[in-house]
C-alpha atoms as a PDB file:
ATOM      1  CA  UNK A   1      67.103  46.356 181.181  1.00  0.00           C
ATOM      2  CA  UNK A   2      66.411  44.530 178.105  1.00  0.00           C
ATOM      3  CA  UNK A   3      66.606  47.953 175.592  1.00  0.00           C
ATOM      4  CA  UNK A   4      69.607  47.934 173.643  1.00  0.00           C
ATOM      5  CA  UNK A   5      70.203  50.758 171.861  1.00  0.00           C
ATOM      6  CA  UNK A   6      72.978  54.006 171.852  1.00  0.00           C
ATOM      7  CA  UNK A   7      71.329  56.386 173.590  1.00  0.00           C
ATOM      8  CA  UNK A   8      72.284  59.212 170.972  1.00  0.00           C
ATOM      9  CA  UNK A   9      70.948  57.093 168.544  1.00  0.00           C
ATOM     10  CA  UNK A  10      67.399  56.416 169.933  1.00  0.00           C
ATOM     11  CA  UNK A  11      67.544  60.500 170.534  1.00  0.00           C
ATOM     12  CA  UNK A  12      67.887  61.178 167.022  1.00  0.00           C
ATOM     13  CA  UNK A  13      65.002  58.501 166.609  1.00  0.00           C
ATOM     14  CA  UNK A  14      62.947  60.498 168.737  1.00  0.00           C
ATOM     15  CA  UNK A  15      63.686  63.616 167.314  1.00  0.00           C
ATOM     16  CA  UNK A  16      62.924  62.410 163.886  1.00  0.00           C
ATOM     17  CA  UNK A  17      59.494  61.269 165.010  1.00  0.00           C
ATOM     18  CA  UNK A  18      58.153  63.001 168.381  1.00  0.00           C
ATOM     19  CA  UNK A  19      55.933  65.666 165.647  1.00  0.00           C
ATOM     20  CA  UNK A  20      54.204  63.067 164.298  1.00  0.00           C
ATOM     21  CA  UNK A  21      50.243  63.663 164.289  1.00  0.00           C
ATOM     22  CA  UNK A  22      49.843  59.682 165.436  1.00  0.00           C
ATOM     23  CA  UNK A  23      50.922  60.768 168.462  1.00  0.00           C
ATOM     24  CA  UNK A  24      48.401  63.726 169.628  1.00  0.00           C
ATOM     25  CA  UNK A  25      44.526  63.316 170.122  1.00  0.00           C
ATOM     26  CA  UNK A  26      41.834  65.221 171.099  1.00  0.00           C
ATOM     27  CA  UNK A  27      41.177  62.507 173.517  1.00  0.00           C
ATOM     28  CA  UNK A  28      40.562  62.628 178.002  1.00  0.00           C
ATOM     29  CA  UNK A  29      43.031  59.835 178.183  1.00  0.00           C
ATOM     30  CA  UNK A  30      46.558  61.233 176.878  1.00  0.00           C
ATOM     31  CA  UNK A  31      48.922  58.766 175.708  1.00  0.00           C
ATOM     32  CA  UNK A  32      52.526  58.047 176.972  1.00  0.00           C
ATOM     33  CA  UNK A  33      55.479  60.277 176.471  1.00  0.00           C
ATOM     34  CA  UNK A  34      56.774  59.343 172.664  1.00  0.00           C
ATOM     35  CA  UNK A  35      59.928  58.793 174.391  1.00  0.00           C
ATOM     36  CA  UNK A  36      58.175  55.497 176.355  1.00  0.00           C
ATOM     37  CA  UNK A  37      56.197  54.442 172.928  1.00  0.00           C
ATOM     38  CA  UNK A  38      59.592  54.375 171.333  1.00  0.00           C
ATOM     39  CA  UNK A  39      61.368  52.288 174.325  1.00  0.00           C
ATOM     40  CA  UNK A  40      58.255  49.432 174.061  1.00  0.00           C
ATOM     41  CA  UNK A  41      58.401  49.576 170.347  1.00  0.00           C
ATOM     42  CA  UNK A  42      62.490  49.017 170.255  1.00  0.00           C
ATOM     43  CA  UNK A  43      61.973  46.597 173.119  1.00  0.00           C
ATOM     44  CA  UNK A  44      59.306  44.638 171.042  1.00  0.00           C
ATOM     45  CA  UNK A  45      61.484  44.752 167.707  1.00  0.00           C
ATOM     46  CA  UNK A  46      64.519  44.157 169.393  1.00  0.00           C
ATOM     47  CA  UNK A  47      63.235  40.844 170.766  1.00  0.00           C
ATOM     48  CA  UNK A  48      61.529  37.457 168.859  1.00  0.00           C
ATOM     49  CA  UNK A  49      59.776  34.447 170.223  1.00  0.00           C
ATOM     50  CA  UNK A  50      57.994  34.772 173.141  1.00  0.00           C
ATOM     51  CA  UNK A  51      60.062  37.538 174.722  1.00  0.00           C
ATOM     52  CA  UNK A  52      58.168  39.638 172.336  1.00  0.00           C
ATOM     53  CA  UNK A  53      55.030  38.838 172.859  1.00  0.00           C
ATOM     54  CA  UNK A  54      52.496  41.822 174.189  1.00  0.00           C
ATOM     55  CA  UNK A  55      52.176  39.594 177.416  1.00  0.00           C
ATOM     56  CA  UNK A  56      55.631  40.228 177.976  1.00  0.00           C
ATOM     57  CA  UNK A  57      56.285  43.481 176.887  1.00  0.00           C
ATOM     58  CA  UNK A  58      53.524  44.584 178.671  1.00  0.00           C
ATOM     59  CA  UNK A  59      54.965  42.909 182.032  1.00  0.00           C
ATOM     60  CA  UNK A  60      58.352  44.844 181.489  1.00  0.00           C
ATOM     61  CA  UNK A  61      57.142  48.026 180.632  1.00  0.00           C
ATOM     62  CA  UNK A  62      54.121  48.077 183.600  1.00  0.00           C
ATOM     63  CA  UNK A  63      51.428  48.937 180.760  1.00  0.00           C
ATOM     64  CA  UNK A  64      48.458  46.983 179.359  1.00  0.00           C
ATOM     65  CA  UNK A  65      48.791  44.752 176.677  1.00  0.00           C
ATOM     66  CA  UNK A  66      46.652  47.029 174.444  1.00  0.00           C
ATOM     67  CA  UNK A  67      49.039  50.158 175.422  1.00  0.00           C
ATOM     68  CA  UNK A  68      51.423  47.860 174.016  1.00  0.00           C
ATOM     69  CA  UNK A  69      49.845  47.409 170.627  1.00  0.00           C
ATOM     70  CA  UNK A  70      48.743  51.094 170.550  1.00  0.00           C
ATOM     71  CA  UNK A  71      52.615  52.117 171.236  1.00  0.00           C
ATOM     72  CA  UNK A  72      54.357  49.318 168.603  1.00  0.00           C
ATOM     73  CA  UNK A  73      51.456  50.597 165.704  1.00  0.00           C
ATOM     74  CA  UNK A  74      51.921  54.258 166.470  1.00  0.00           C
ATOM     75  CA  UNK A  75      55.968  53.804 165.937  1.00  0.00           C
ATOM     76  CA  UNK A  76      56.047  51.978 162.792  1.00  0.00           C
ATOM     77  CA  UNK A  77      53.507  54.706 161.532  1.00  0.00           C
ATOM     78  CA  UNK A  78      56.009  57.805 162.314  1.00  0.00           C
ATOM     79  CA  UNK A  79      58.280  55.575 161.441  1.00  0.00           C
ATOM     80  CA  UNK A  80      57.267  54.697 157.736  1.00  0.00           C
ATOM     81  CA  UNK A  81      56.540  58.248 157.117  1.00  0.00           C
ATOM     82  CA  UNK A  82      60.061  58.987 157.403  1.00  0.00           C
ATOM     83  CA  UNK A  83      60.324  56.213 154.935  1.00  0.00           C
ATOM     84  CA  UNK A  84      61.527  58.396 152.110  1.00  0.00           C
ATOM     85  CA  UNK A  85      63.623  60.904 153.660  1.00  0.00           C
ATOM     86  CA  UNK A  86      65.901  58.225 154.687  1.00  0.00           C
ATOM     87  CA  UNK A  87      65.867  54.998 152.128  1.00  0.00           C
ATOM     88  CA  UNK A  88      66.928  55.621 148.135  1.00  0.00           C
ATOM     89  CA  UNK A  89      69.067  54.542 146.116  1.00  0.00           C
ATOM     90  CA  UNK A  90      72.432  55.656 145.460  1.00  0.00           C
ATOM     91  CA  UNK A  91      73.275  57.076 141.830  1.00  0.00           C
ATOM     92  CA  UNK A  92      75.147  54.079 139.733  1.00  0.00           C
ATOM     93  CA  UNK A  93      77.722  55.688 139.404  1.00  0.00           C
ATOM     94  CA  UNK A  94      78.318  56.782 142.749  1.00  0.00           C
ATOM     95  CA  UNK A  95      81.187  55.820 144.802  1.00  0.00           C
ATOM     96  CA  UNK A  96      78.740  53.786 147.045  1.00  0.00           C
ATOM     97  CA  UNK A  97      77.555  51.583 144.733  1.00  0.00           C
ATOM     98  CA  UNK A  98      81.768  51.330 143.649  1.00  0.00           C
ATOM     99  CA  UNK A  99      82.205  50.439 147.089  1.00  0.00           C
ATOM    100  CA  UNK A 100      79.425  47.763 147.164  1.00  0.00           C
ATOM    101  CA  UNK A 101      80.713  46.410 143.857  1.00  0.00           C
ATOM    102  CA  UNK A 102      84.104  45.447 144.769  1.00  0.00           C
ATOM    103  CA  UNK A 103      82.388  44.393 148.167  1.00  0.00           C
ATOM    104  CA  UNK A 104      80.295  41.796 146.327  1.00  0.00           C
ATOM    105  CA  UNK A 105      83.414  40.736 143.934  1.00  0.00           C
ATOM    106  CA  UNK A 106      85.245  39.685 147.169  1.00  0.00           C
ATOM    107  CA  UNK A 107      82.456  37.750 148.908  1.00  0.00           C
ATOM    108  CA  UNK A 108      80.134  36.538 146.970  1.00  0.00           C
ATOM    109  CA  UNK A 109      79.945  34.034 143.319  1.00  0.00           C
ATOM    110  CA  UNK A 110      80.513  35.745 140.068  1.00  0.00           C
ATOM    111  CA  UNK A 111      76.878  35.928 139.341  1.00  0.00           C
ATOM    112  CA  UNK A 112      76.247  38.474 142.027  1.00  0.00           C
ATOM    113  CA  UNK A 113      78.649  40.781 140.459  1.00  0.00           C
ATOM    114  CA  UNK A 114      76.271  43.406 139.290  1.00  0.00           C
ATOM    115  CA  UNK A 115      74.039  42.957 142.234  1.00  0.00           C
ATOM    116  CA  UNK A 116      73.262  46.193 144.270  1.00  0.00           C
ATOM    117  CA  UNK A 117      70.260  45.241 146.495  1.00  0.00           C
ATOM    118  CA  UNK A 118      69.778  42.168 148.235  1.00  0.00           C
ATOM    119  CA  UNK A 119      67.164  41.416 150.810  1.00  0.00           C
ATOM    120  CA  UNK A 120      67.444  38.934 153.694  1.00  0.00           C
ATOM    121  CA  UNK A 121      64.563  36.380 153.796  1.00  0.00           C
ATOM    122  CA  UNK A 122      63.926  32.819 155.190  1.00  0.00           C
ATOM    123  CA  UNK A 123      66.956  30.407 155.982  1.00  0.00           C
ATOM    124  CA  UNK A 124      66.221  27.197 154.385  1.00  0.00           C
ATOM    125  CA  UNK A 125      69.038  24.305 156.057  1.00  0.00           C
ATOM    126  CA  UNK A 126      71.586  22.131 153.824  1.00  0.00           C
ATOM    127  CA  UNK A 127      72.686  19.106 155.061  1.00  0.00           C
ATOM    128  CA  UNK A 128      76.435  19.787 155.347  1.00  0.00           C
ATOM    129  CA  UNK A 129      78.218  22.320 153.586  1.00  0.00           C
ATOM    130  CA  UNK A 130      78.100  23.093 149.447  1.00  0.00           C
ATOM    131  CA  UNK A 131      81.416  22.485 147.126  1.00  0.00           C
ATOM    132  CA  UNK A 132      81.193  25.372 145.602  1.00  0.00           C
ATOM    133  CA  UNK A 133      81.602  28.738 147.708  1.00  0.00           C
ATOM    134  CA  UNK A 134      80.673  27.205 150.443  1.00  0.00           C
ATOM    135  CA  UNK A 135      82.032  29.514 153.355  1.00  0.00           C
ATOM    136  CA  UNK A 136      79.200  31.987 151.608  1.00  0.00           C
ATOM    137  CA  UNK A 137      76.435  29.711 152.871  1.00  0.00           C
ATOM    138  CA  UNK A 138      77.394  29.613 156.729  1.00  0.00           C
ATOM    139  CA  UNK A 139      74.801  32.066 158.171  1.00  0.00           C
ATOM    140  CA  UNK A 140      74.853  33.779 161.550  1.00  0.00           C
ATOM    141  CA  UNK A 141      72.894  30.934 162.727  1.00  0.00           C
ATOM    142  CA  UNK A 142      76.460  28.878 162.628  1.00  0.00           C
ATOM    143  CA  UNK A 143      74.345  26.526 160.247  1.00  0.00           C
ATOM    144  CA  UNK A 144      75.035  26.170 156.361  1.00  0.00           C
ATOM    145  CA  UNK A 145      71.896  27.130 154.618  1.00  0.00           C
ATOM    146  CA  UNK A 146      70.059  29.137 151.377  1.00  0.00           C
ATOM    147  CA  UNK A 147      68.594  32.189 152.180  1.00  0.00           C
ATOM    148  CA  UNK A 148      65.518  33.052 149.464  1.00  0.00           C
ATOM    149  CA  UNK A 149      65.864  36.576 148.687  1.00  0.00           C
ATOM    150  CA  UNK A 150      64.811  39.191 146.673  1.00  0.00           C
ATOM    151  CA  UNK A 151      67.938  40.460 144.492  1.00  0.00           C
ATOM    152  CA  UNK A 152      67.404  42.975 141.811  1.00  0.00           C
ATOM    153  CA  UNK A 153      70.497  43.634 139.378  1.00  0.00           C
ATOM    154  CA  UNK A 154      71.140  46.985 137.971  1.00  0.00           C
ATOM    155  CA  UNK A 155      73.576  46.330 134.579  1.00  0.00           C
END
């Protein structure tokens, strides 16, 4: 099976999201149990290159490539609703953001110091590995590289 996921966690998932309106219609044709929309969305996220394409989702999951599409859009809508409920920012002066500090103090370049929010973007390849702070360019990739971000400092 190609879903990865705790099943307690992909419960609460489902429990945070099951209500949404996305999912009901006045419709003949009912849609899929949320429970098998969320299993074809995580499948699809979980997954890049062509293992993620509809073709193949739709293969793996015995639906049609437009059930696919319907299921990944309906997802990301109960999804993004929850948006708020579940993403802020801690308070600065919060034990968190203490925590994240001393973090950043002990991995990262001096500049980064006051850093609190950092967001991964493209991976752009050196040729070998920088003189300064170098370990802090080795990515996951097992490649030395700059990742552009978007970093916003709170002082």
């Amino acid at each position: 099976m190609k879903l990865r996921v705790n099943p307690d966690i992909f419960n609460d998932i489902l429990d945070q999201i099951h209500d949404h309106p996305i999912f009901y219609n006045q419709s003949n044709n009912p849609q899929l149990p949320v429970a098998v929309q969320l299993t074809i969305f995580l499948n699809r996220a979980g997954h890049y290159g062509n293992v993620a394409s509809n073709q193949d989702i739709c293969q793996w999951a015995g639906v049609s490539v437009g059930s696919v599409t319907n299921c990944t859009n309906r997802v990301m809508t109960a999804l993004l609703a929850q948006h708020d409920a579940f993403v802020a920012f801690p308070a600065l002066d919060s034990n968190d953001v203490a925590r994240a500090h001393r973090y950043v103090r002990s991995k990262s370049c001096p500049e980064w110091q006051n850093g609190i929010l950092a967001v991964d973007g493209s991976l752009f390849n050196l040729h070998q590995k920088p003189g300064h702070y170098g370990e802090s360019f080795y990515s996951r990739k097992s490649q030395y590289s700059l990742n552009c971000q978007v970093f916003d400092l709170f002082i």
